[in-house]
Protein backbone atom coordinates (compact mmCIF):
# COMPACT_ATOMS: atom_id res chain seq x y z
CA UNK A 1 -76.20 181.80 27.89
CA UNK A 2 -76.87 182.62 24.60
CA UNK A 3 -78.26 186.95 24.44
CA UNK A 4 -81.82 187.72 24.88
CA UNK A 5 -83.78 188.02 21.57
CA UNK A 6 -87.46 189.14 21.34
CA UNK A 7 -89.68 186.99 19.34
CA UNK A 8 -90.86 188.37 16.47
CA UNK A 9 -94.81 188.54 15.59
CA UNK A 10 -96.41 188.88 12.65
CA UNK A 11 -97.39 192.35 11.47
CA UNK A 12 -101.13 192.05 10.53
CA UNK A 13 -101.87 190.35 13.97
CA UNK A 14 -104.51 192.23 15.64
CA UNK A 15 -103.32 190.37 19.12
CA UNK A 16 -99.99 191.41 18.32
CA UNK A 17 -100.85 195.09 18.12
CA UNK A 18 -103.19 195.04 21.62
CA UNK A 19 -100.16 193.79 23.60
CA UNK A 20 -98.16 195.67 25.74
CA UNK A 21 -94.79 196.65 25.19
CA UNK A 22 -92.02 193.94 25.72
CA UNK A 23 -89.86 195.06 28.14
CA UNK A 24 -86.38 193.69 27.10
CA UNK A 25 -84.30 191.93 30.17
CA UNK A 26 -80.30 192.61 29.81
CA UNK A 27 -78.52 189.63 28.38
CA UNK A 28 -77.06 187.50 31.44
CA UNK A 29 -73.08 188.06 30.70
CA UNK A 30 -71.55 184.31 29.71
CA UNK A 31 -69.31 183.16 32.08
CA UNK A 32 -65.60 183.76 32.21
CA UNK A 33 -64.10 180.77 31.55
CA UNK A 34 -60.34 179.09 33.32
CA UNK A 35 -58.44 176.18 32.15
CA UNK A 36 -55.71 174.91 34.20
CA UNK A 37 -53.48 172.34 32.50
CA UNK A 38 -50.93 170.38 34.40
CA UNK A 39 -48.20 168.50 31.86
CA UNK A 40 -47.80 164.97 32.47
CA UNK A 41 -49.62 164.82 36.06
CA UNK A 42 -50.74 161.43 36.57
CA UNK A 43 -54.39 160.27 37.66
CA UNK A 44 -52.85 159.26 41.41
CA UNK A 45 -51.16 162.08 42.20
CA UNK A 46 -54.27 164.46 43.51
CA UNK A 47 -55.98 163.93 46.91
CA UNK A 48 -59.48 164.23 44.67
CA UNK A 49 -58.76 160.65 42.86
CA UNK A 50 -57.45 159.46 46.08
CA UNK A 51 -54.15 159.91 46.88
CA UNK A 52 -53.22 160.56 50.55
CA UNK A 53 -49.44 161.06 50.06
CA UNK A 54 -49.55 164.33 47.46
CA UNK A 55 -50.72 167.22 49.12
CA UNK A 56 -53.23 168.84 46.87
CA UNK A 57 -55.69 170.61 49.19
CA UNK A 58 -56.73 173.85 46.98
CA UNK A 59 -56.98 171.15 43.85
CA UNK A 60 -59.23 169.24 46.04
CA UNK A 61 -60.93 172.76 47.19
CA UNK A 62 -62.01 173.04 43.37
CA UNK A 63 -63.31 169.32 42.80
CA UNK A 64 -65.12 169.78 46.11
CA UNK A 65 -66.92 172.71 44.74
CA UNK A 66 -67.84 171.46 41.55
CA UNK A 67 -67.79 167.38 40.40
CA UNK A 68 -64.69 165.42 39.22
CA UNK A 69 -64.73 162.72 36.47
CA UNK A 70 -63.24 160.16 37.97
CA UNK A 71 -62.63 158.44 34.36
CA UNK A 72 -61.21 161.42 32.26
CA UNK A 73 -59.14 160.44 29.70
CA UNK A 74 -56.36 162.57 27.50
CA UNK A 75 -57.09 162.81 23.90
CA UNK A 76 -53.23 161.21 23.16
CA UNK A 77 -50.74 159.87 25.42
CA UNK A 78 -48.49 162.88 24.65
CA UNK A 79 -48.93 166.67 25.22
CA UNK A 80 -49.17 168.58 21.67
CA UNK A 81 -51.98 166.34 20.25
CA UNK A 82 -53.91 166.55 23.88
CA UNK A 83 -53.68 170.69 23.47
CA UNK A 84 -54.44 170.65 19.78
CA UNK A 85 -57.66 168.49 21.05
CA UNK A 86 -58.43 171.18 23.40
CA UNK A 87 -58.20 174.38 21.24
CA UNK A 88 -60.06 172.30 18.88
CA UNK A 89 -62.36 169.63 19.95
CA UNK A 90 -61.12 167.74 17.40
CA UNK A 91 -59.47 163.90 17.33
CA UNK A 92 -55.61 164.67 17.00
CA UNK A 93 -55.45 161.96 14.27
CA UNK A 94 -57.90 163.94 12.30
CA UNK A 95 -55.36 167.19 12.23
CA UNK A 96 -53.01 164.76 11.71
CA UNK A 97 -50.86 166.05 14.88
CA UNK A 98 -50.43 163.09 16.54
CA UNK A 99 -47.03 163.41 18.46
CA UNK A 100 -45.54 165.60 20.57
CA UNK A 101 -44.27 168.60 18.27
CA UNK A 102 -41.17 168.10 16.35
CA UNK A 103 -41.76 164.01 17.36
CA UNK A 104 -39.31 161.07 17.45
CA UNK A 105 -37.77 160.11 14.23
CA UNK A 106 -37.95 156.23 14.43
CA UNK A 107 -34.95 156.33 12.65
CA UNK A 108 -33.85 152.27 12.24
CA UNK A 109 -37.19 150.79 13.34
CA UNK A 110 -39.44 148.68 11.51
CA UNK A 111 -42.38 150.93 10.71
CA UNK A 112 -41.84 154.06 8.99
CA UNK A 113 -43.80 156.91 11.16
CA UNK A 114 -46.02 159.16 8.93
CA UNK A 115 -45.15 162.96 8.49
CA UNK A 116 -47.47 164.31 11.10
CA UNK A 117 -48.39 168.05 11.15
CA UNK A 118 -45.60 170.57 12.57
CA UNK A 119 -48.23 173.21 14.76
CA UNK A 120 -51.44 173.67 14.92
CA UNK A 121 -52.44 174.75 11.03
CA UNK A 122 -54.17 178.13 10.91
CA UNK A 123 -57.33 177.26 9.48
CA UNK A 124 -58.01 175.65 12.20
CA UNK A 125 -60.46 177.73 14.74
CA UNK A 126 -59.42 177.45 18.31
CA UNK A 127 -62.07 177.63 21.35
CA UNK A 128 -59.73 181.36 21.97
CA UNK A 129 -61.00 182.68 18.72
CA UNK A 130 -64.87 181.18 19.15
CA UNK A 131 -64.57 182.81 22.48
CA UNK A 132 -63.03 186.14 21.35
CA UNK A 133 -66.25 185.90 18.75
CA UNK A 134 -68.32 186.37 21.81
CA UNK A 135 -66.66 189.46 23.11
CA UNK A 136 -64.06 187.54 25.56
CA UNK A 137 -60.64 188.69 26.00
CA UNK A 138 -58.42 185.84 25.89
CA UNK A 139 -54.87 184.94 27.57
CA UNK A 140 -52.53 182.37 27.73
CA UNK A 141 -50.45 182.01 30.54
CA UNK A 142 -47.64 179.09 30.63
CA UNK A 143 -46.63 176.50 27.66
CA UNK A 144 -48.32 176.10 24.23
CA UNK A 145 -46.37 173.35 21.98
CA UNK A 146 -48.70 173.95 19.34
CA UNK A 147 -45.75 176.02 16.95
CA UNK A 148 -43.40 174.52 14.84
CA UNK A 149 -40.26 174.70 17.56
CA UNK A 150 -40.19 176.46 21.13
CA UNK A 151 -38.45 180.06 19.48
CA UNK A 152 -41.71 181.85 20.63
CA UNK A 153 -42.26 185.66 19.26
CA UNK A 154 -45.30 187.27 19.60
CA UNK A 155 -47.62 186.74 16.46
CA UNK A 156 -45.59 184.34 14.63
CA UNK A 157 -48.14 182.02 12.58
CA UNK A 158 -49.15 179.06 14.93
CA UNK A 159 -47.65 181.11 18.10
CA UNK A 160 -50.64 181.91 20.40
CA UNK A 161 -51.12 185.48 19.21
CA UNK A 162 -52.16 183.85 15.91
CA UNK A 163 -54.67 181.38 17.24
CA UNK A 164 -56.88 184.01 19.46
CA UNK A 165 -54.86 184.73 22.28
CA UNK A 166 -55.04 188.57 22.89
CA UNK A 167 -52.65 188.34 25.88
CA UNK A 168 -49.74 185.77 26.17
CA UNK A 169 -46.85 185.11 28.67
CA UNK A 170 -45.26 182.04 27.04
CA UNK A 171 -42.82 179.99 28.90
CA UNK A 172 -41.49 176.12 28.44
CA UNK A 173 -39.50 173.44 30.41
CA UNK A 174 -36.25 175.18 31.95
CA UNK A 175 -33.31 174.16 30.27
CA UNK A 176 -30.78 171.61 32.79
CA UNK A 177 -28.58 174.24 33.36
CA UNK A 178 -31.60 176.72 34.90
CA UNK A 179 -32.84 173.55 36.40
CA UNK A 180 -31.50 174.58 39.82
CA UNK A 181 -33.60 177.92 39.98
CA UNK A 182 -35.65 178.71 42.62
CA UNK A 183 -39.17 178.02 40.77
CA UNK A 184 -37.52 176.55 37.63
CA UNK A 185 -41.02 175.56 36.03
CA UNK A 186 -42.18 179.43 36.54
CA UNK A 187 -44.83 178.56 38.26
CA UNK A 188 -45.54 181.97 40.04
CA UNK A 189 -44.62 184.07 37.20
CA UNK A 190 -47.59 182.04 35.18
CA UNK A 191 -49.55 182.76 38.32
CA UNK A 192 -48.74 186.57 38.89
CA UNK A 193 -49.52 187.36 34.81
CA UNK A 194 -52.47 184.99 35.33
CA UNK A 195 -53.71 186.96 37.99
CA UNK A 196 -52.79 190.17 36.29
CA UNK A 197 -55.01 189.63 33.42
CA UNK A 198 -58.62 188.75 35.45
CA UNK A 199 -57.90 191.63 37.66
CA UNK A 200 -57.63 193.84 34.41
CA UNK A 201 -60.67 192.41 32.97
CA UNK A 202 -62.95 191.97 36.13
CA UNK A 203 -65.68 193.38 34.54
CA UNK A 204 -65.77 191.80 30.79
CA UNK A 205 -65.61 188.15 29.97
CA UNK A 206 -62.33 186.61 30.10
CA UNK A 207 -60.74 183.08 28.54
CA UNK A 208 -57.52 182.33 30.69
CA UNK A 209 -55.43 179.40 29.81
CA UNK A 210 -53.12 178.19 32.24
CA UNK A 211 -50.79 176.10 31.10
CA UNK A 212 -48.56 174.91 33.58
CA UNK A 213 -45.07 173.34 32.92
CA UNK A 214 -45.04 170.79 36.47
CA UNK A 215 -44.45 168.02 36.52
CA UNK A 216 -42.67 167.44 33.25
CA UNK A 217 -38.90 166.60 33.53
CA UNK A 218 -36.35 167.86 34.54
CA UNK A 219 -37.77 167.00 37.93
CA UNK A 220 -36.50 169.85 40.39
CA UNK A 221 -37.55 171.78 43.34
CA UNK A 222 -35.93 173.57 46.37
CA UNK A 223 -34.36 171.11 48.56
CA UNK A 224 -36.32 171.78 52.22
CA UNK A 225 -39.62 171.00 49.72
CA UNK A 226 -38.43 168.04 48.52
CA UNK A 227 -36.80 166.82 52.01
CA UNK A 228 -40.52 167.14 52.79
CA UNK A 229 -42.07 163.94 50.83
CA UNK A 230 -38.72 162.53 50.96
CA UNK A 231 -39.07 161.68 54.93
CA UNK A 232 -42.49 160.71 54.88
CA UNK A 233 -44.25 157.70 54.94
CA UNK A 234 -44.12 156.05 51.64
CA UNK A 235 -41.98 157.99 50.41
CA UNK A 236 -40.26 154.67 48.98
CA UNK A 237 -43.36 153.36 47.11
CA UNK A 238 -43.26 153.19 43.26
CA UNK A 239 -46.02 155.83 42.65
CA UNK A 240 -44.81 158.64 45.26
CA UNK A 241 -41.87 160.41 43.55
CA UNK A 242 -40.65 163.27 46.54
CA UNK A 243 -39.28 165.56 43.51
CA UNK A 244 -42.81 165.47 41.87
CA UNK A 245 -44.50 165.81 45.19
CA UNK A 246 -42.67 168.94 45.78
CA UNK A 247 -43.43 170.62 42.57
CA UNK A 248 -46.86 169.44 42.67
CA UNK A 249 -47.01 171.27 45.99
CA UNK A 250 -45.70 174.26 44.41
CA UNK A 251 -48.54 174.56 41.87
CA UNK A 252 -51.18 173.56 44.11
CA UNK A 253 -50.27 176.25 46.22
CA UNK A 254 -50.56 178.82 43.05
CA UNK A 255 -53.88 177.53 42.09
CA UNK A 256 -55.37 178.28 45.40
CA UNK A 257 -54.06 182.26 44.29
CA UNK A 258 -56.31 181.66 41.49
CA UNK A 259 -59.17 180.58 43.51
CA UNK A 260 -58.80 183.19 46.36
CA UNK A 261 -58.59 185.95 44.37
CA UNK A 262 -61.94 184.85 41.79
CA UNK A 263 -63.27 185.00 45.61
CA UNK A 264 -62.10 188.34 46.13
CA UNK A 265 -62.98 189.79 42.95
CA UNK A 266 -66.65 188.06 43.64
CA UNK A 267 -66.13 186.40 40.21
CA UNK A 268 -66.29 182.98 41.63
CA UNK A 269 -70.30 182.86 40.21
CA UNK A 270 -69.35 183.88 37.28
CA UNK A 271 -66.59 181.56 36.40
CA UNK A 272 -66.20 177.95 34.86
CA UNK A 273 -63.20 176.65 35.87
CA UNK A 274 -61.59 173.24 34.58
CA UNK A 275 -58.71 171.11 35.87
CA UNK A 276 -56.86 168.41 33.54
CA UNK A 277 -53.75 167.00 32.98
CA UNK A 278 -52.27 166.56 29.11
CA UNK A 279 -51.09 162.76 29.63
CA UNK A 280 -49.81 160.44 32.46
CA UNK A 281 -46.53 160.48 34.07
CA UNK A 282 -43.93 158.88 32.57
CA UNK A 283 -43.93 155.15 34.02
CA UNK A 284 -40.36 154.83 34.91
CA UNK A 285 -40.43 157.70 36.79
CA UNK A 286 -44.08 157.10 38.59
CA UNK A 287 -45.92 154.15 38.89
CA UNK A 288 -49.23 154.86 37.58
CA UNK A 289 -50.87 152.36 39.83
CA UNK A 290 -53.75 151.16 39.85
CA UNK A 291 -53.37 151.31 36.21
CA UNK A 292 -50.19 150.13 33.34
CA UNK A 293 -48.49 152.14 31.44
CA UNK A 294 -47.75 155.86 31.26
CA UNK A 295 -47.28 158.43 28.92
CA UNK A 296 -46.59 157.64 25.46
CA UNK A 297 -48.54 154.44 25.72
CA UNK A 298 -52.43 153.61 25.29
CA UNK A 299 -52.58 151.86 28.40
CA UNK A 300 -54.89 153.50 30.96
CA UNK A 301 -51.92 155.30 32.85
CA UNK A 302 -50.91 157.24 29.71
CA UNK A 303 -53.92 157.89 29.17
CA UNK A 304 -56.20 158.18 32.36
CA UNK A 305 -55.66 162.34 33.77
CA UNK A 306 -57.18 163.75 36.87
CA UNK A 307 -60.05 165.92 35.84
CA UNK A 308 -62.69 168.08 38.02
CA UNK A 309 -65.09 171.10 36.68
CA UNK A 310 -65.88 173.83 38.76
CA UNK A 311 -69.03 176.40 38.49
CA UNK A 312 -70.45 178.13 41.39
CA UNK A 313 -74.54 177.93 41.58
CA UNK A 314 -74.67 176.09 38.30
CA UNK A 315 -72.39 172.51 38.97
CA UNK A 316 -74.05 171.00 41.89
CA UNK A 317 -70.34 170.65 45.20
CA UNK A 318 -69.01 167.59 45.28
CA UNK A 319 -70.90 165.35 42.54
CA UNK A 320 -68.60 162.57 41.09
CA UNK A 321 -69.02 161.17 37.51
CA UNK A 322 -67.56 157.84 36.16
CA UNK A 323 -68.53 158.52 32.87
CA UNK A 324 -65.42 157.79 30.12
CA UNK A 325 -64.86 161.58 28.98
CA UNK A 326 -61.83 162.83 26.64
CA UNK A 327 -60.68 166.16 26.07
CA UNK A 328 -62.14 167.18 23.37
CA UNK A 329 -65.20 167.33 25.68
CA UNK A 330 -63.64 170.14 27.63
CA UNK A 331 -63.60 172.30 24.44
CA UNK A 332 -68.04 171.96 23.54
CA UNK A 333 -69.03 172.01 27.39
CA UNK A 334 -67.29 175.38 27.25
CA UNK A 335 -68.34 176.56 24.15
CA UNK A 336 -71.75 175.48 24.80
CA UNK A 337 -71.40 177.61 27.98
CA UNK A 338 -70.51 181.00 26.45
CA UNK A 339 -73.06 180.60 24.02
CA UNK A 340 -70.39 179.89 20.87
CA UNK A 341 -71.84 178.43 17.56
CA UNK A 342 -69.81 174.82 16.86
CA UNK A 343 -71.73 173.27 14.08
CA UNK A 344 -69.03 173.56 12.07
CA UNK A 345 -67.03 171.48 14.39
CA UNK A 346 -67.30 167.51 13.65
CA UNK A 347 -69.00 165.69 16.78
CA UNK A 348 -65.22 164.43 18.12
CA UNK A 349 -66.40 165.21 21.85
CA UNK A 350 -69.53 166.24 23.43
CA UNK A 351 -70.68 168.87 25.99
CA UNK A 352 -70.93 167.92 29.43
CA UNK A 353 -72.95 170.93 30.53
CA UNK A 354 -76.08 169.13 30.85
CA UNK A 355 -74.95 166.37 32.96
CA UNK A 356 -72.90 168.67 35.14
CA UNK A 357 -75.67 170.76 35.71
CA UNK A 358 -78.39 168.16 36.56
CA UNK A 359 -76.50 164.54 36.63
CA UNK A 360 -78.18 163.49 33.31
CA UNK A 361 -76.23 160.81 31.93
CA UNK A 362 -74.26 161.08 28.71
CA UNK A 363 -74.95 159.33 25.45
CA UNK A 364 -72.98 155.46 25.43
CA UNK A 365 -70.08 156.32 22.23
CA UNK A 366 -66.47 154.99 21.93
CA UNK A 367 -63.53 156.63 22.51
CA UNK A 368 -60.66 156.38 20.50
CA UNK A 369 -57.03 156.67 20.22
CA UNK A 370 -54.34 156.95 17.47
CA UNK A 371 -50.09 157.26 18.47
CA UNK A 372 -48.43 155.84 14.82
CA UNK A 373 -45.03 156.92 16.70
CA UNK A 374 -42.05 155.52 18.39
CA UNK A 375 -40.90 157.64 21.62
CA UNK A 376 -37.82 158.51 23.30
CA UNK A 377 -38.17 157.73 26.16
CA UNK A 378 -37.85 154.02 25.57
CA UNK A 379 -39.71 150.56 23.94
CA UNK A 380 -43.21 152.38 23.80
CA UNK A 381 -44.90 150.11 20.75
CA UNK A 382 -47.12 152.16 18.23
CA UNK A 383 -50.87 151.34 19.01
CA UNK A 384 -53.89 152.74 18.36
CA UNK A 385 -56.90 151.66 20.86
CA UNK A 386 -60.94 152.17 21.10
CA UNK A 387 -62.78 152.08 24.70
CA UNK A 388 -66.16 151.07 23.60
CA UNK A 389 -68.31 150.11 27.04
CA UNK A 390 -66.22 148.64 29.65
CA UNK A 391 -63.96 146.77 26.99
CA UNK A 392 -60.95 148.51 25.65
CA UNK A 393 -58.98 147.09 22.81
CA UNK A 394 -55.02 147.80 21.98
CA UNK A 395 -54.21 147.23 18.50
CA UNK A 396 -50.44 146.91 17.96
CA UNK A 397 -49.01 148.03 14.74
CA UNK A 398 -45.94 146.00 14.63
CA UNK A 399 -48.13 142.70 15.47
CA UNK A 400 -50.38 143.63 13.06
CA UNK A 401 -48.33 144.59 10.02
CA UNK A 402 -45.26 142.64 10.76
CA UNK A 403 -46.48 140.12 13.19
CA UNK A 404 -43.89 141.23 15.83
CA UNK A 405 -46.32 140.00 19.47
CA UNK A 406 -49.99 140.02 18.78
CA UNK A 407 -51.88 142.28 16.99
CA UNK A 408 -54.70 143.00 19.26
CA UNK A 409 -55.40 142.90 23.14
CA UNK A 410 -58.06 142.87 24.69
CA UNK A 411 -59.10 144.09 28.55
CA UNK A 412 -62.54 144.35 30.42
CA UNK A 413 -61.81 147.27 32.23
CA UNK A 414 -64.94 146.71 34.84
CA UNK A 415 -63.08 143.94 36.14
CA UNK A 416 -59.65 144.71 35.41
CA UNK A 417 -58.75 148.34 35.19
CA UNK A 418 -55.15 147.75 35.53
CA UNK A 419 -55.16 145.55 31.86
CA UNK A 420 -53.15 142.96 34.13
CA UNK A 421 -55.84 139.76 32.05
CA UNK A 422 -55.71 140.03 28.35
CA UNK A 423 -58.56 138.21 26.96
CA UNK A 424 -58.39 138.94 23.06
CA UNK A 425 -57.98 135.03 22.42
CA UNK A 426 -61.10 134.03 24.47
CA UNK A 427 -63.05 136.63 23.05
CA UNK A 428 -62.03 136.39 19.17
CA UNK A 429 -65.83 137.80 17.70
CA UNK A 430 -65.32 140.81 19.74
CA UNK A 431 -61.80 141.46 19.28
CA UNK A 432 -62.67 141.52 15.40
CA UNK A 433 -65.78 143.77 15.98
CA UNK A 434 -64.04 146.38 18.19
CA UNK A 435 -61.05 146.36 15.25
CA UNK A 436 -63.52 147.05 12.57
CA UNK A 437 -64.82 149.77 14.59
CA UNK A 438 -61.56 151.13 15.14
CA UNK A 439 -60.75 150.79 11.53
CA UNK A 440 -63.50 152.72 11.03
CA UNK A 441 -63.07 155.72 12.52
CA UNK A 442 -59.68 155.77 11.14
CA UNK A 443 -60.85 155.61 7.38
CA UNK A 444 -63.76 158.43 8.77
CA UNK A 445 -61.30 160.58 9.85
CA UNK A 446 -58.32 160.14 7.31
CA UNK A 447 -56.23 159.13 9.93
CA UNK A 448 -52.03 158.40 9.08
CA UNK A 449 -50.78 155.01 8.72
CA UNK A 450 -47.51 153.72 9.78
CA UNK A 451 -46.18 152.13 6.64
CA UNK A 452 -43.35 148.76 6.62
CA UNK A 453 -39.86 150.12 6.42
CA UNK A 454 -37.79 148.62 3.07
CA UNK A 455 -35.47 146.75 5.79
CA UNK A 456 -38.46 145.09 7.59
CA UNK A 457 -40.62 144.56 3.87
CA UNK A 458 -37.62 142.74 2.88
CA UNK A 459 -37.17 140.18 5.94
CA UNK A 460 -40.79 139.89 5.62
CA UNK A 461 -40.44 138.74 1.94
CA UNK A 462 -37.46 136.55 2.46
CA UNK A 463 -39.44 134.80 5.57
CA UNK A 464 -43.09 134.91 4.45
CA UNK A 465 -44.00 132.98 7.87
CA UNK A 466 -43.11 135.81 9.54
């Protein structure tokens, strides 16, 4: 809530001099604000969006006491642009960080893969220093990816210290040969500073990021956990993984730490409190079922994330929203809640605060995505994609620079969320609307092109049919 200001009245007004003396009412403090992120937690792997088999009961404690979005979708299919998106509220094509941070090379493939940014530039304001405008003390609690390489040191341009963070415990991924630690992913240790930092600061506004490292590879938890999931029903099905289960479990359980002790402190009222995921699981890990794909793609399961929002007294318990959102929402519903100025901000997202207060609907826009980028972890194809309604189209780059497959797909995600029916070449007017739109946005916001590699340009020119 923005602070109480008097209105002012004019000096020679005689009715302004009979009344009686305003009695100013103390500013209602704005809200402390949590973010949990989960890294590379698929849609199906919460009890909230469904899921019987994971065991997520304090996750599904918070969605029950607040509303979940049961269409949330990351801002890439790949963690650094998703965070950049959230610090910023801005389209990770448009900071041209489009890739996880260093990124793949694409060394030997046909498209060249522009020079993305390496860490979040400086300029840029994050939602920790808008906050920290507005008398929050801010803290980071788990993995970043937003610096040049993982050598963390406090203050280091683009390290968190340097982007508004007052108070940072950084960790990352263990290494494979710490893989076998009890609590490899340090989820307790994010917890316990986590918890640390709200006790300290029980009685001023507080920003607390926590970033969790689960369920990203390498995939490891203590064996009597993971001999848990591994005899149970189902265990065997494509989209229960008893490793991930296990470490899910884990976290879950440290969440509900988070929640218990907001209840003890009797901050629960006074605290907006968001779950997401960065991207979806990786596909040949987890089926993302019910939809294709996983992370690194533009299909729905690298980009469709379990989401819920939490406030006490202000978000109505247990209201459920299929509205398409992306994460760049996340970062003007909260600033809109602590009363932060973002007009210098481009409109890339759009508070939710009013609909999650009241149920109003949002205003109908597209959504868009932008990965110019081979990946590691296999034959992911470069795409770029726009959701605009309940038709989502995929344009390939190689099909439409090189003509390698087709340059454009085309789904109708009311009747097919799973992109199983491609109907681009039934539907030709509105494949080449949606592209123009796409286009678009990309000229708009100076997005980077892949370019033809010399190799390719020159079988192209040898073969012009091609």
């Amino acid at each position: 809530m923005l602070p109480f200001r008097r209105a002012s009245l004019a000096a020679t007004s005689s009715v302004a001099l009979t009344l009686p003396a305003a009695t100013a009412q103390p500013a209602e403090p704005p809200p402390n604000i949590v973010i949990i992120l989960a890294d590379d937690m698929g849609w199906n792997q919460t009890g909230f969006n469904g899921s019987t088999w994971y065991e997520t009961p304090n996750l599904d404690r918070l969605a029950r006491s607040g509303a979940v979005y049961t269409q949330a979708y990351a801002a890439a299919p790949i963690c650094s642009p998703t965070r950049a998106a959230l610090m910023t509220g801005k389209w990770p094509a448009r900071l041209h960080l489009t890739n996880f941070i260093p990124g793949s090379s694409g060394k030997g493939r046909p498209l060249v893969t522009p020079e993305m940014q390496q860490g979040l530039p400086l300029p840029e304001v994050t939602i920790a220093e808008r906050l920290r405008d507005r008398g929050y003390i801010t803290g980071l609690f788990g993995k970043w990816h937003l610096a040049p390489d993982y050598n963390y040191k406090p203050g280091r341009p683009m390290d968190p210290e340097s982007q508004g963070f007052d108070v940072v415990f950084h960790t990352r991924k263990p290494s494979a040969k710490n893989a076998d630690k009890p609590d490899a992913h340090n989820v307790a240790a994010i917890t316990d500073h986590a918890l640390e930092f709200m006790r300290g600061n029980k009685d001023r506004p507080f920003f607390c990021y926590i970033a969790h490292n689960v369920v990203h590879t390498p995939l490891t938890e203590q064996p009597a956990l993971v001999a848990k999931y591994a005899n149970k029903p189902g265990a065997v099905r494509p989209e229960n993984h008893p490793v991930m289960a296990a470490m899910i479990e884990r976290m879950d359980a440290h969440i509900g730490r988070i929640l218990d002790e907001l209840d003890k402190l009797d901050l629960t009222r006074r605290t907006l409190i968001v779950f997401a995921s960065d991207n979806g699981n990786v596909m040949s890990l987890q089926s993302q079922t019910p939809f294709r794909g996983g992370k690194a793609t533009v299909w729905q399961g690298g980009l469709r994330v379990p989401a819920c929002v939490s406030w006490a007294g202000v978000i109505p318990a247990g209201a459920r929203f299929d509205t398409p959102v992306i994460t760049q929402d996340l970062f003007f519903t909260l600033t809109e809640a602590a009363g932060c100025d973002t007009s210098d901000v481009p409109a890339d997202g759009m508070s939710l605060l009013a609909q999650l207060r009241s149920g109003m609907p949002l205003a109908a826009r597209p959504l868009f995505w932008h990965f110019p980028h081979y990946h590691s972890l296999g034959e992911y194809h470069p795409a770029s994609a726009i959701r605009d309604g309940n038709h989502m189209l995929i344009e390939w780059h190689e099909g439409a620079l090189l003509g390698i497959g087709p340059a454009a797909s085309l789904f109708d995600l009311s009747a097919d969320e799973g992109q199983e029916r491609d109907i681009a070449a039934e539907n030709q007017a509105l494949v080449l609307k949606l592209r123009a739109k796409l286009a678009q946005w990309q000229r708009d916001i100076d997005a980077q092109e892949m370019t033809v590699s010399p190799k390719a340009a020159a079988v192209l020119s040898s073969n012009p049919k091609k």
